[in-house]
C-alpha atoms as a PDB file:
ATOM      1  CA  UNK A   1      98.571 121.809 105.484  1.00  0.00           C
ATOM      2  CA  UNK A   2     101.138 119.689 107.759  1.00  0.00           C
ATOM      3  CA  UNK A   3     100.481 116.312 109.622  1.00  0.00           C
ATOM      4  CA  UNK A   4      99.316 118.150 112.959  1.00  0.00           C
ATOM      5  CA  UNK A   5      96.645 120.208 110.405  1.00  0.00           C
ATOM      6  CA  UNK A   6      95.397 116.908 109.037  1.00  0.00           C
ATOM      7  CA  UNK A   7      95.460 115.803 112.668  1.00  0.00           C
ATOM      8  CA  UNK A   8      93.305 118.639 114.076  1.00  0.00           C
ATOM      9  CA  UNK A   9      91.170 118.424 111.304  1.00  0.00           C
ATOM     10  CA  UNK A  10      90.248 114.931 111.756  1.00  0.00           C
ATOM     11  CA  UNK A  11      89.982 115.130 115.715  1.00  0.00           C
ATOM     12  CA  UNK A  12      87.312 118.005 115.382  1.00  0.00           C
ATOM     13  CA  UNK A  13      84.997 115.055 113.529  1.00  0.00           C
ATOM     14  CA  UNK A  14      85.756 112.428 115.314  1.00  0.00           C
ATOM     15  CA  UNK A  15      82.211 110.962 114.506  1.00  0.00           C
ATOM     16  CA  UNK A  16      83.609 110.781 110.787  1.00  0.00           C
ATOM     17  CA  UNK A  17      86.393 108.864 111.743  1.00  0.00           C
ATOM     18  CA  UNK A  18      84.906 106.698 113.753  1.00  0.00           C
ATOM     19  CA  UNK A  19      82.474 105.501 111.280  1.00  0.00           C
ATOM     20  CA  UNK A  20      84.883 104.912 108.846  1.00  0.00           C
ATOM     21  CA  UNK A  21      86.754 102.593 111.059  1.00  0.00           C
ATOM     22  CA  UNK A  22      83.944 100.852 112.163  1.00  0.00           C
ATOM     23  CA  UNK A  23      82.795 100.654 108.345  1.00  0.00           C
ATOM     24  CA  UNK A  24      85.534  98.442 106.782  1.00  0.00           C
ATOM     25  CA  UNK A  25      85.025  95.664 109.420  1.00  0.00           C
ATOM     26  CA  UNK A  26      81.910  95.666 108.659  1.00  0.00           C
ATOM     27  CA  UNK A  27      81.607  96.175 105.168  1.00  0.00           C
ATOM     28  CA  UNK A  28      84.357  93.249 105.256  1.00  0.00           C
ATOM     29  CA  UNK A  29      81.908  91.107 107.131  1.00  0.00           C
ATOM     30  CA  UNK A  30      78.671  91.592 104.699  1.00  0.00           C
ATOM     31  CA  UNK A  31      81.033  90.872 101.764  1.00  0.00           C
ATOM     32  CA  UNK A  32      81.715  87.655 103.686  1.00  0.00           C
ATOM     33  CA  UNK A  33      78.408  86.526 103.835  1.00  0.00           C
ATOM     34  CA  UNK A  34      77.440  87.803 100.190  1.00  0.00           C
ATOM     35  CA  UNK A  35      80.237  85.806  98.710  1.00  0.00           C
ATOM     36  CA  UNK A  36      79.877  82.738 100.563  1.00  0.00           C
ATOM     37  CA  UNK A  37      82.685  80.579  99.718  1.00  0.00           C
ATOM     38  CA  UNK A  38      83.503  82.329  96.535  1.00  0.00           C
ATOM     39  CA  UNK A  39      85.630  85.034  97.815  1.00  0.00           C
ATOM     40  CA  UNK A  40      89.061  83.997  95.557  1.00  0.00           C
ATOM     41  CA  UNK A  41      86.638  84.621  92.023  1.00  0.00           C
ATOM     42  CA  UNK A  42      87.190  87.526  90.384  1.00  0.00           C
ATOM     43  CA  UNK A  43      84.937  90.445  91.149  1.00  0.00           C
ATOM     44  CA  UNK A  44      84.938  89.249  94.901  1.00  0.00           C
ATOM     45  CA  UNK A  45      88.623  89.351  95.183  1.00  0.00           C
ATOM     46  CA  UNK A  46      88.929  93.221  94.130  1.00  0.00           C
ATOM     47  CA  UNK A  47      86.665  93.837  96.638  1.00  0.00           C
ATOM     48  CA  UNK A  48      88.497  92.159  99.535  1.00  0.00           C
ATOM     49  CA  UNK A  49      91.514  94.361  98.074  1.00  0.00           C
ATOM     50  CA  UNK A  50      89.734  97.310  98.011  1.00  0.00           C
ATOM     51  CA  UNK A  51      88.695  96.905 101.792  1.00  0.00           C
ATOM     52  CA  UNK A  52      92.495  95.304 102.571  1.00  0.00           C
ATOM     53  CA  UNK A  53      93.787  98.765 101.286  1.00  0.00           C
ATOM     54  CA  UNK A  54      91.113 100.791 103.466  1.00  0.00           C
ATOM     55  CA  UNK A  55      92.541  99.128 106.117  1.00  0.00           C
ATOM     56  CA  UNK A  56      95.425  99.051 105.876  1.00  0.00           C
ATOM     57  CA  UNK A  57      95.995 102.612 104.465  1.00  0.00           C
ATOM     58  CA  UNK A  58      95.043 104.278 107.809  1.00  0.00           C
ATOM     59  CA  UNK A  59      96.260 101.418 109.896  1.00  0.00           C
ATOM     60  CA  UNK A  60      99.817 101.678 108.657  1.00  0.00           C
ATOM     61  CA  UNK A  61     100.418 105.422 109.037  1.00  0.00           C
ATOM     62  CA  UNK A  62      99.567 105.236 112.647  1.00  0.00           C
ATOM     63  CA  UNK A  63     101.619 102.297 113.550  1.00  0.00           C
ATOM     64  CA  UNK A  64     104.285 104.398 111.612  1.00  0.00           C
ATOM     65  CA  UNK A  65     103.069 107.701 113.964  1.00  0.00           C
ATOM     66  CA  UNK A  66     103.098 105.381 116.950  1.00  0.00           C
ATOM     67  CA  UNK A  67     106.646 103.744 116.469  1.00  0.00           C
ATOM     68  CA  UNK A  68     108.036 107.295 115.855  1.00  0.00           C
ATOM     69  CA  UNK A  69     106.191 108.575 118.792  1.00  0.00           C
ATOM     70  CA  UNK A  70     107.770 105.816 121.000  1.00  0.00           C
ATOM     71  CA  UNK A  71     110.920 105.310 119.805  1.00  0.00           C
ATOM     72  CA  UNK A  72     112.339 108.782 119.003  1.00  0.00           C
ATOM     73  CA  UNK A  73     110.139 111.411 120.836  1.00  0.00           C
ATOM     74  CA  UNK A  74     109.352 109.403 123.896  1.00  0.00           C
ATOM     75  CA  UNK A  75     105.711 110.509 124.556  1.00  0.00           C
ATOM     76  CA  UNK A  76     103.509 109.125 127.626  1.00  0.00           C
ATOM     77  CA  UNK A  77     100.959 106.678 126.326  1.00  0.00           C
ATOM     78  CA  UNK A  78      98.294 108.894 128.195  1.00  0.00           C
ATOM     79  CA  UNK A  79      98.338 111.103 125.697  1.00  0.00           C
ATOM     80  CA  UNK A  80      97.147 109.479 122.476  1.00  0.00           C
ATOM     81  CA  UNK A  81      94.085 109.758 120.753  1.00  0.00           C
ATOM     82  CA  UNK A  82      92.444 106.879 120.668  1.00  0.00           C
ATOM     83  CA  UNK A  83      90.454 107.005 117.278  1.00  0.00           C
ATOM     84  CA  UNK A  84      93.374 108.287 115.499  1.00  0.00           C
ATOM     85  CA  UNK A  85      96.171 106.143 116.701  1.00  0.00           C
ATOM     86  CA  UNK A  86      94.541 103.009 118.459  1.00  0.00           C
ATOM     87  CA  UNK A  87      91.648 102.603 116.310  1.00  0.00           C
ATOM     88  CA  UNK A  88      92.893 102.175 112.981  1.00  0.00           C
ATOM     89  CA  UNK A  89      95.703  99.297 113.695  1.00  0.00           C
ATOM     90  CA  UNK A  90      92.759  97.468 115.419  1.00  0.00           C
ATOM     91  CA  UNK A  91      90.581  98.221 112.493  1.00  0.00           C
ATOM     92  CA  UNK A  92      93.352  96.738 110.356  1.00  0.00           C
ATOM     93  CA  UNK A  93      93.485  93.874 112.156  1.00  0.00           C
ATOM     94  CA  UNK A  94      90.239  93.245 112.069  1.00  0.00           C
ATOM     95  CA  UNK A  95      89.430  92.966 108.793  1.00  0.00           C
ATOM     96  CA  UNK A  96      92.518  91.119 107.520  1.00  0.00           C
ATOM     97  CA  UNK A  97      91.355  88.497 109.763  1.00  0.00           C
ATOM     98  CA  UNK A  98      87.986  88.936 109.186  1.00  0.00           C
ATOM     99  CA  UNK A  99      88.851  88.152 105.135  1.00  0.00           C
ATOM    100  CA  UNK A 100      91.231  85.621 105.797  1.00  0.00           C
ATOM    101  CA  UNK A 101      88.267  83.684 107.166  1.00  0.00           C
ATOM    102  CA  UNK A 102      86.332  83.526 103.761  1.00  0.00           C
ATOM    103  CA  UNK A 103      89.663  84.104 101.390  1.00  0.00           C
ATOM    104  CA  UNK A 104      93.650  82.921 101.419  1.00  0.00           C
ATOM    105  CA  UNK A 105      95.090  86.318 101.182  1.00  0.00           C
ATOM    106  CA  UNK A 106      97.777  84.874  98.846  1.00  0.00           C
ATOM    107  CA  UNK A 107      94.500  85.281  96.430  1.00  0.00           C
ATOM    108  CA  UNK A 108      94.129  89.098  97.175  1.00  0.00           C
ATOM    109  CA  UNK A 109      95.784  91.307  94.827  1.00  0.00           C
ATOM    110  CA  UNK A 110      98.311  93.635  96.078  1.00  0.00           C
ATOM    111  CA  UNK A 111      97.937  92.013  99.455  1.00  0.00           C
ATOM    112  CA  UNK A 112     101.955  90.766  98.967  1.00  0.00           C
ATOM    113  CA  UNK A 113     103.227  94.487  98.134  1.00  0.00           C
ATOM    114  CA  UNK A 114     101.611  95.905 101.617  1.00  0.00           C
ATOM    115  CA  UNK A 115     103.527  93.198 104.011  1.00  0.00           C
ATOM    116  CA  UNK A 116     106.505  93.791 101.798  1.00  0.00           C
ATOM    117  CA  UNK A 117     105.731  98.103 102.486  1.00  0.00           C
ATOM    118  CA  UNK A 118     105.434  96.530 106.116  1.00  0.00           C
ATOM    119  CA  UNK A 119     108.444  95.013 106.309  1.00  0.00           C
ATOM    120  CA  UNK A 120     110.594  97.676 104.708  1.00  0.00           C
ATOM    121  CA  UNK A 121     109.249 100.334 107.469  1.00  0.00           C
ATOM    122  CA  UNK A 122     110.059  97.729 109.989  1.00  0.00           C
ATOM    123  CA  UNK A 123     113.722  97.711 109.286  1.00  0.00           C
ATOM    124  CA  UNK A 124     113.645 101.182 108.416  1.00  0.00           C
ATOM    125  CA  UNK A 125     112.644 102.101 111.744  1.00  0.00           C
ATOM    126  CA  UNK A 126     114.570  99.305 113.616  1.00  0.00           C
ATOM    127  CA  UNK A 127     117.966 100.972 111.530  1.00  0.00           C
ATOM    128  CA  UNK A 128     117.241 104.338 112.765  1.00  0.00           C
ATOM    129  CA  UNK A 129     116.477 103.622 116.136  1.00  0.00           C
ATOM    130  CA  UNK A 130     119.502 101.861 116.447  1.00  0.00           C
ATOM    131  CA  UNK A 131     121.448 104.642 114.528  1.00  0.00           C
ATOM    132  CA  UNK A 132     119.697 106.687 117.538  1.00  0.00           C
ATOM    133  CA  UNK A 133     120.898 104.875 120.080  1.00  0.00           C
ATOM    134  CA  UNK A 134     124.265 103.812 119.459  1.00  0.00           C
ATOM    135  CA  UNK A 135     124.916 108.299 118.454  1.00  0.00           C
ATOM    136  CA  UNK A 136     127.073 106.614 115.756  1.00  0.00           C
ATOM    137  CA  UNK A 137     126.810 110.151 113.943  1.00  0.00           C
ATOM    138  CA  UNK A 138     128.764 111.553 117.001  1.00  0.00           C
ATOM    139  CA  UNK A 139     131.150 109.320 117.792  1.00  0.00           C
ATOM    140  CA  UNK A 140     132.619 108.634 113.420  1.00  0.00           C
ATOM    141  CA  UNK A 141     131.380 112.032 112.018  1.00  0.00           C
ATOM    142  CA  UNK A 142     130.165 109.777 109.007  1.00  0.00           C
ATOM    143  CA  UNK A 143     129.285 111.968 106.488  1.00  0.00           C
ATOM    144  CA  UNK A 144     125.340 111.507 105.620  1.00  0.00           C
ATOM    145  CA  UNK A 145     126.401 110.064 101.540  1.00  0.00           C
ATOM    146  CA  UNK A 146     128.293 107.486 102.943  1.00  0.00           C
ATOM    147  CA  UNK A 147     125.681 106.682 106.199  1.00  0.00           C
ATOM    148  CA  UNK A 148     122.878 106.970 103.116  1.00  0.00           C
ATOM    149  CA  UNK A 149     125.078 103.849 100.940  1.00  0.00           C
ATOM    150  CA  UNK A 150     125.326 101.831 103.608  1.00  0.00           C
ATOM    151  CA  UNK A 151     121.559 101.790 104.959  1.00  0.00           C
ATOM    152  CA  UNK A 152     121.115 100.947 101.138  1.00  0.00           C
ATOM    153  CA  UNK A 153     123.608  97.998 100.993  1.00  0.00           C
ATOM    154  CA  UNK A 154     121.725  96.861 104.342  1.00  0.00           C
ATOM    155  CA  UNK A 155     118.321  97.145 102.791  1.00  0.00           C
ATOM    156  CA  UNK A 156     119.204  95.466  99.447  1.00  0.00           C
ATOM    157  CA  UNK A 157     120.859  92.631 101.685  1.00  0.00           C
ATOM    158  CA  UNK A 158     118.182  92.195 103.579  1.00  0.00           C
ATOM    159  CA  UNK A 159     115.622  92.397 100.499  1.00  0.00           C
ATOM    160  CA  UNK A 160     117.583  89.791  99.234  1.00  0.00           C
ATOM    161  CA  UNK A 161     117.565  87.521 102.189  1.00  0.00           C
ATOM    162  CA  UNK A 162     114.041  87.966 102.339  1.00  0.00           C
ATOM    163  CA  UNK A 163     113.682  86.642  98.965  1.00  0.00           C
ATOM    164  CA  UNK A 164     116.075  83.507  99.223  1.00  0.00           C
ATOM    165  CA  UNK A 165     113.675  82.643 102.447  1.00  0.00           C
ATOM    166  CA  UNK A 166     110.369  82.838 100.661  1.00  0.00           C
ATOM    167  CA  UNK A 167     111.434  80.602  97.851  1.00  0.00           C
END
């Protein structure tokens, strides 16, 4: 099965999909109210992460699709599906803030290692769409081990950087 299978697949149920994304806001919401203003104790806070990562699960791989879409294959906005690539970020959205109201996220387990996955795709995708642009594989004939050691020297810099500001 490729991505476009998975793709079809899903866009012949759209129902399904739809009421999935709808779901997690809301099932974010009752868990609001049910916990009151003990969302950080302990069998709350696995349930916040448990909804974070249905959110955020669906919501990242189509901001991934949608940067690659934009940057590198330079489709007409007209053409998305909106439950499969609109819905989900907006879904994401949604319930983080809809959590953060009740909970700090800094009390959410695993909620640190997704806006770290975040920020690695960021730069991953801000790299290669500058690689893209700037046809530096044309113009140096940089042989892929060498472009592949550098990207990692960048990333481990910037890791590190990244680290030296949170402290």
């Amino acid at each position: 099965m490729t991505v476009q299978d998975f793709f079809d697949h899903l866009s012949g149920q759209p129902a399904a999909v739809l009421a999935f994304l709808i779901m997690v806001p809301i099932s974010s919401l009752l868990t609001n109210y049910l916990s009151s203003y003990s969302g950080g104790s302990s069998p709350w806070k696995y349930l916040y992460s448990l909804l974070i990562y249905l959110a955020c699960i669906p919501g990242i791989f189509a901001l991934t699709l949608l940067f690659y879409l934009f940057l590198f294959e330079n489709i007409n906005i007209l053409e998305l599906d909106i439950i499969l690539n609109i819905l989900p970020p907006i879904s994401m959205i949604a319930t983080i803030l809809i959590i953060r109201k009740n909970v700090s996220l800094d009390l959410i387990p695993g909620f640190d290692k997704i806006t770290a996955f975040l920020t690695i795709i960021l730069v991953v995708f801000i790299f290669l769409w500058v690689l893209d642009r700037t046809r530096l594989w044309v113009v140096t004939f940089l042989p892929l081990s060498a472009a592949l050691l550098i990207f990692f020297i960048l990333l481990v810099a910037l890791l590190w950087g990244w680290h030296r500001i949170k402290r």
